[in-house]
Protein backbone atom coordinates (compact mmCIF):
# COMPACT_ATOMS: atom_id res chain seq x y z
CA UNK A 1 64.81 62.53 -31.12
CA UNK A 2 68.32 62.56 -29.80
CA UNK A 3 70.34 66.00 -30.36
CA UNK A 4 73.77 65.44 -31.71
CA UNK A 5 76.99 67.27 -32.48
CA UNK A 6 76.15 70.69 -34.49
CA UNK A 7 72.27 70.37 -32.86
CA UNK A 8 73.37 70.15 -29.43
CA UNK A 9 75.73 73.27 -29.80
CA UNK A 10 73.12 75.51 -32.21
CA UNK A 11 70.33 74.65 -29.99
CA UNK A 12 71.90 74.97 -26.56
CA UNK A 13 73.18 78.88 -27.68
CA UNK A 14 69.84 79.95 -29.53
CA UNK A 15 67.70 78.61 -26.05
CA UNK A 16 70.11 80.41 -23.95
CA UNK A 17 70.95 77.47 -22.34
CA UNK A 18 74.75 76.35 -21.30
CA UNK A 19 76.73 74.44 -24.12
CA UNK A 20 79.53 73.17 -21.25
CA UNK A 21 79.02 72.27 -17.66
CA UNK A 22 81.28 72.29 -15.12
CA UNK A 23 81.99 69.09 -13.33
CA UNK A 24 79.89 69.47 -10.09
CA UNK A 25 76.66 70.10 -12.79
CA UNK A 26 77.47 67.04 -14.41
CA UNK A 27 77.31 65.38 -11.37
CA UNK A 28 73.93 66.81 -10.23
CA UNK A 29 72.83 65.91 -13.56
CA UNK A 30 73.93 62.30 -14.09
CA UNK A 31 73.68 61.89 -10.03
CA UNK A 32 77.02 60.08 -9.99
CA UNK A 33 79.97 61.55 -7.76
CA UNK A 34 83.02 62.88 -8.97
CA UNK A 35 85.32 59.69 -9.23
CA UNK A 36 82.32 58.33 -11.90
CA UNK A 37 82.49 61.34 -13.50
CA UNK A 38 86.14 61.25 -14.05
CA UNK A 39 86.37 57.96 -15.08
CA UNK A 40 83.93 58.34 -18.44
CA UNK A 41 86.15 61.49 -19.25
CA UNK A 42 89.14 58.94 -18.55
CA UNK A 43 87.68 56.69 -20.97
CA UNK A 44 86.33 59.19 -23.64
CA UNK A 45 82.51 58.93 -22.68
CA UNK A 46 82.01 62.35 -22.14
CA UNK A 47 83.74 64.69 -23.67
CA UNK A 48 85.48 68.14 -22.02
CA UNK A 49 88.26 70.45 -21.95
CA UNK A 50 90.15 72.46 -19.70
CA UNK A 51 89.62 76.39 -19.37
CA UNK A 52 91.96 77.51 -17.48
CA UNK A 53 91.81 74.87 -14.15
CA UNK A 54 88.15 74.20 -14.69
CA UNK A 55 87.09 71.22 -16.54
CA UNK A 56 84.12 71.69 -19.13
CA UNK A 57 82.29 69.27 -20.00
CA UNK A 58 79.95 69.48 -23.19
CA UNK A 59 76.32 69.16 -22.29
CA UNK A 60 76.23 67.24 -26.27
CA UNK A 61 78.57 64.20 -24.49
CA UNK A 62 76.07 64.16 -21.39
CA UNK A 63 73.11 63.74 -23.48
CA UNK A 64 74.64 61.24 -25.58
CA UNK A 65 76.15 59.39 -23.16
CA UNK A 66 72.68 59.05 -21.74
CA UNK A 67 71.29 58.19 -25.23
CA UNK A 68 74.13 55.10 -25.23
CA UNK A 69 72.77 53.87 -21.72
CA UNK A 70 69.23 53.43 -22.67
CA UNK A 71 70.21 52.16 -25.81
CA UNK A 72 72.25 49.38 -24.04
CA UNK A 73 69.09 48.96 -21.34
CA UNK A 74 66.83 48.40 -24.05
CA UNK A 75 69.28 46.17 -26.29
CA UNK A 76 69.69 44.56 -22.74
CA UNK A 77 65.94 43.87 -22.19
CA UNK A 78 65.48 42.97 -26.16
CA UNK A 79 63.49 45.79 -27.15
CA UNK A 80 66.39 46.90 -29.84
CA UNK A 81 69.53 46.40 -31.68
């Protein structure tokens, strides 16, 4: 089951893990490189903000954005709509 919005935050704090990420961890996580990683910000595909100079990027937007992909790869093969 996908975790969403209010899940993603409630759940990240009571498991002690990280709601944000800095950009670097995003980048480990998705594997991409920086210029990738700036262009779904860019575009609104993950979301972030800036504290002080470092940009934060929610770990909700990561997992979504990866919920969008293999929805799209499976829509792709024809395994869902």
């Amino acid at each position: 089951m996908p975790i969403t919005g209010v899940e993603a935050t409630s759940q990240g704090s009571a498991e002690g893990q990280p709601i944000v990420a800095s950009v670097n961890e995003a980048m480990v996580a998705l594997k991409i490189g920086r210029a990738k990683i700036y262009e779904h910000l860019n575009s609104g595909e993950l979301e972030s903000y800036l504290e002080g100079t470092s940009r934060r990027i929610l770990w909700r937007s990561i997992y979504s954005y990866i919920e969008r992909q293999l929805q799209a790869e499976a829509k792709r093969r024809g395994h869902g709509g």
